[in-house]
Every structure is written in C-alpha cells, then in structure tokens.
N, C-alpha and C. Protein backbone atom coordinates (compact mmCIF):
# COMPACT_ATOMS: atom_id res chain seq x y z
N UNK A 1 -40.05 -52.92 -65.52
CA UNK A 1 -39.69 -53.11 -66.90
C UNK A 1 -38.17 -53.18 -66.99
N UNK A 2 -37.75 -54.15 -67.61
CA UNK A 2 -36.12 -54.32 -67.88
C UNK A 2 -35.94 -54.00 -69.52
N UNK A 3 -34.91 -53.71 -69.73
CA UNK A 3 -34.70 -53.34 -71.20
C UNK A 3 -33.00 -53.64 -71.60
N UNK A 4 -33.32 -54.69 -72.35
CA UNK A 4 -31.71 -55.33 -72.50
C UNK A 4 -30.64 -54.75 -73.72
N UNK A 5 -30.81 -53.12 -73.50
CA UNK A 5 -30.22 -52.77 -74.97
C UNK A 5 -28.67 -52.49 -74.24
N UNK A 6 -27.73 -52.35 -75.33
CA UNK A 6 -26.20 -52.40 -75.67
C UNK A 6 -26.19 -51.19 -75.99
N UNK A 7 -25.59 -50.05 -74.16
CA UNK A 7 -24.87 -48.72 -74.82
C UNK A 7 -23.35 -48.84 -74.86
N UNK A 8 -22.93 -48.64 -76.07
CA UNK A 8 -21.73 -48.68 -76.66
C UNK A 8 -21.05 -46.92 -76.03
N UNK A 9 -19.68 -47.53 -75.58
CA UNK A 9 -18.54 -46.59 -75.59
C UNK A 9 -18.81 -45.74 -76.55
N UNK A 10 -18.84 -44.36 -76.67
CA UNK A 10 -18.59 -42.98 -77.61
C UNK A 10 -19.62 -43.13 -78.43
N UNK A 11 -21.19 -43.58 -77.66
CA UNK A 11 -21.98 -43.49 -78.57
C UNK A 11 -22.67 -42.57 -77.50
N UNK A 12 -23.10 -41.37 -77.17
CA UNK A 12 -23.94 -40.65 -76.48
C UNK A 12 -25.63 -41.77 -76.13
N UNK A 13 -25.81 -41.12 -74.90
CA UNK A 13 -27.29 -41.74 -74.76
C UNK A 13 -27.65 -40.73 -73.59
N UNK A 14 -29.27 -40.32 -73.45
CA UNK A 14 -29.84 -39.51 -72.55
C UNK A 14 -30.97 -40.43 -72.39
N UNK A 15 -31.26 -41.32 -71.47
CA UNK A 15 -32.40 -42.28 -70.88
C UNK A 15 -33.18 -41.40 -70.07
N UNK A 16 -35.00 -41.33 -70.27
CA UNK A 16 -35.95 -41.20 -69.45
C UNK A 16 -36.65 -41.88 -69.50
N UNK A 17 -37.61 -41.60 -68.59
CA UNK A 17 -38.51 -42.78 -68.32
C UNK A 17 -39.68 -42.26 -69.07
N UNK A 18 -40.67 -42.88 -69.67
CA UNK A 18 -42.19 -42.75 -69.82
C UNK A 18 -42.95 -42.14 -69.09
N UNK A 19 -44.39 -41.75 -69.99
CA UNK A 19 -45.30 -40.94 -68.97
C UNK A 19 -45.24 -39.87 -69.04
N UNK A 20 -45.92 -39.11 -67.94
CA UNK A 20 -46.44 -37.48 -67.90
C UNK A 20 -44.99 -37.08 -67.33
N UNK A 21 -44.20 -38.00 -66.23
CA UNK A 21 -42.39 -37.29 -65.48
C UNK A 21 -42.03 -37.51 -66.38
N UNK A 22 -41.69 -38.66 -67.07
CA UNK A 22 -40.70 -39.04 -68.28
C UNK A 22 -40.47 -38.06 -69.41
N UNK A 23 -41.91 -37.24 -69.31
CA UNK A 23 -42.06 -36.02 -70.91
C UNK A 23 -41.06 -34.84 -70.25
N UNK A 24 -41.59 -34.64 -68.97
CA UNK A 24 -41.23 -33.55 -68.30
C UNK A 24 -39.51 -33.49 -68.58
N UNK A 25 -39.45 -34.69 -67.64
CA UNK A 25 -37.58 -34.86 -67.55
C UNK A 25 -36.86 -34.90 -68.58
N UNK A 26 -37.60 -35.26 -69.93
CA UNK A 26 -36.75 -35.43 -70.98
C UNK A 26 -36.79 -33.64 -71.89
N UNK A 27 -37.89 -33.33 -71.36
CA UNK A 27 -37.72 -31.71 -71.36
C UNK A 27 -36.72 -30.74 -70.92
N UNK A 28 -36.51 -31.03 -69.19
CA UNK A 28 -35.28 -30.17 -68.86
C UNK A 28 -34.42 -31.03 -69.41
N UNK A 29 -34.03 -32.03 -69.80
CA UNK A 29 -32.85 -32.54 -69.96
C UNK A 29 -32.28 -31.61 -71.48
N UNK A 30 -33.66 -31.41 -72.24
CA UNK A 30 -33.26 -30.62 -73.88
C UNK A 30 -32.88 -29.35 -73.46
N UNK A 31 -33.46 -28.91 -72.41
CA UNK A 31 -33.46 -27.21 -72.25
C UNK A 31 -31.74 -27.06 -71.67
N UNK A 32 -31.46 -28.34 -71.47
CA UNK A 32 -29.94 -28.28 -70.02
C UNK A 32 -29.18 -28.33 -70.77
N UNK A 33 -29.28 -29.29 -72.50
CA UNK A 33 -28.59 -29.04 -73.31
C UNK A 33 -28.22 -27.60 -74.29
N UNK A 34 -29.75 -27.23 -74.48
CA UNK A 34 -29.78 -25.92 -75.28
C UNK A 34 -28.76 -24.89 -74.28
N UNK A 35 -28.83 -24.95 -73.28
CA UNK A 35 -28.84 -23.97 -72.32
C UNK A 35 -26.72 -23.96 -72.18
N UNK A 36 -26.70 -24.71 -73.20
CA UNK A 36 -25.13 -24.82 -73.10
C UNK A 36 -24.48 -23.35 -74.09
N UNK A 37 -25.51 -23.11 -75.17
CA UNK A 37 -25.59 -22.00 -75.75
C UNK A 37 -26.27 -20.76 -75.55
N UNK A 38 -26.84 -20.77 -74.83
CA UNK A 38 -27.63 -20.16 -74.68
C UNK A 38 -27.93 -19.74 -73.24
N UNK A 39 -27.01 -18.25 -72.73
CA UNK A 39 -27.15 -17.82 -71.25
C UNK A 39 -28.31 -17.61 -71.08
N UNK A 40 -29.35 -16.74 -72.21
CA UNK A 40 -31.11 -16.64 -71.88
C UNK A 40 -31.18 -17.65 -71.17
N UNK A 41 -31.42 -19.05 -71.64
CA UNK A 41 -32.03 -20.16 -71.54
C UNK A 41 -31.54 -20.56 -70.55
N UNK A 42 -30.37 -20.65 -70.43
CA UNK A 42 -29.27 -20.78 -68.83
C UNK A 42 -29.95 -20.23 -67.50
N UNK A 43 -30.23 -19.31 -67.92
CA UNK A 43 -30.76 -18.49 -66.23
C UNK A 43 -32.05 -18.92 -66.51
N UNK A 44 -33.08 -18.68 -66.85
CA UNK A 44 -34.52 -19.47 -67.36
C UNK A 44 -34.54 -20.85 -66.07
N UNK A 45 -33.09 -21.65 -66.91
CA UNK A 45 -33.64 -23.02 -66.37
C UNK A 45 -32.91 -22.55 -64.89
N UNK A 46 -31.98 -21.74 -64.18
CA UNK A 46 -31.66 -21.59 -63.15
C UNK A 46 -32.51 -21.86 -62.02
N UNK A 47 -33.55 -19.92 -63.01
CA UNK A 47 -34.63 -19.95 -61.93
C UNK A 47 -35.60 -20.72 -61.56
N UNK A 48 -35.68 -21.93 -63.05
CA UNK A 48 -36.41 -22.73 -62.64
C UNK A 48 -36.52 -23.77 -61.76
N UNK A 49 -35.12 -24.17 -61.56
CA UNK A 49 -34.56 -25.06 -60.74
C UNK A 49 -34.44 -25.00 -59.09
N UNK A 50 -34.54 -23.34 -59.21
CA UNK A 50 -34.60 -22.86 -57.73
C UNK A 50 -35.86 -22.91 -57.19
N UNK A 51 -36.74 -22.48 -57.91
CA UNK A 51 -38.34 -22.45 -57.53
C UNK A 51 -38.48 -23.55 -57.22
N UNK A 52 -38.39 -24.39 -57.97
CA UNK A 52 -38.64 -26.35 -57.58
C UNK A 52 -37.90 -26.78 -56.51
N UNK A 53 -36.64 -26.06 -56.43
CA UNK A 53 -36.04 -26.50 -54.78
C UNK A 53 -36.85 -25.52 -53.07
N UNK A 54 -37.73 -24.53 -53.86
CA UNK A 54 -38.64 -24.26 -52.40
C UNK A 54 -39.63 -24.35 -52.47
N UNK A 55 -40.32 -25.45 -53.77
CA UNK A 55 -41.24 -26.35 -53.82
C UNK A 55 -41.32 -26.97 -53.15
N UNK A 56 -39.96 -28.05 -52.97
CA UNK A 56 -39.59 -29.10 -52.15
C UNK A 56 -39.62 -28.64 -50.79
N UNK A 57 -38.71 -27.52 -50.43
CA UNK A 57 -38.74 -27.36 -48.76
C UNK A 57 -39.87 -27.25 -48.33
N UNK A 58 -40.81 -26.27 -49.03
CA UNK A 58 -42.50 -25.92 -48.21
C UNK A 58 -43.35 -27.09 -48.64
N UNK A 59 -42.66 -28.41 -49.25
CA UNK A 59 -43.68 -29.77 -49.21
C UNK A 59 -42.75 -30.55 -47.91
N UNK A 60 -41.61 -30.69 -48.03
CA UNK A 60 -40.85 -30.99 -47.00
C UNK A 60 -41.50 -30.43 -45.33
N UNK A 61 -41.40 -29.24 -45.56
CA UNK A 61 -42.26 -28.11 -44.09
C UNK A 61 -43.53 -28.91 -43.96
N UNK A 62 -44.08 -29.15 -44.70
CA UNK A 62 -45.34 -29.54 -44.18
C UNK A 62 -45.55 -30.82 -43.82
N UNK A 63 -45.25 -31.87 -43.87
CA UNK A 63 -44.81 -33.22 -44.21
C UNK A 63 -43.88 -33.13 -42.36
N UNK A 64 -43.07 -32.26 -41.93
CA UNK A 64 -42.10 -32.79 -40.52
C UNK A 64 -43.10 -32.03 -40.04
C-alpha cells in the first residue's frame, strides 16, 4: 500500500500501520508519550520494554 499524503514542516505526525501490530504500536507509542509526564507510567513502559527484549533473546535461543 502507498499513501501519497503531504507531511508538512512543524506539523507533528506519529504513522502506524493497521491491524492487530498497528493497534499495539500505536499504543506504546501513546503510553511513550504519556510517559513524558508521568514517571509511574515511565517505569511501567521500562519494564515493559525489557520483558519484550528477553522475549526476543529466548525466541532468538531457540531459533540458533
């Protein structure tokens, strides 16, 4: 899919994609914003971010 829209200089934009990832990603992307105020929410998405990185290694581990 191509999409021929015009992002303008000093106009903010946050692009995801569609779908069940697209909901997801456009999720942490709100929480990454909230999380600018908010140290709760800050460490929240930390730990969440860490868990998903030894998601990856023990799918990685299994996979070599």
């Amino acid at each position: 899919m191509h999409c021929g829209l015009f992002f303008l200089f000093g106009i903010p934009d946050a692009t995801v994609a569609i779908g069940k990832a697209g909901a997801k990603n456009a999720a942490l992307l709100a929480v990454q914003i909230l999380s600018l105020m908010d140290s709760e929410m800050k460490n929240k998405q930390g730990s969440f971010r860490e868990e998903m990185a030894r998601e990856v290694e023990l799918a990685d581990a299994g996979i070599g």
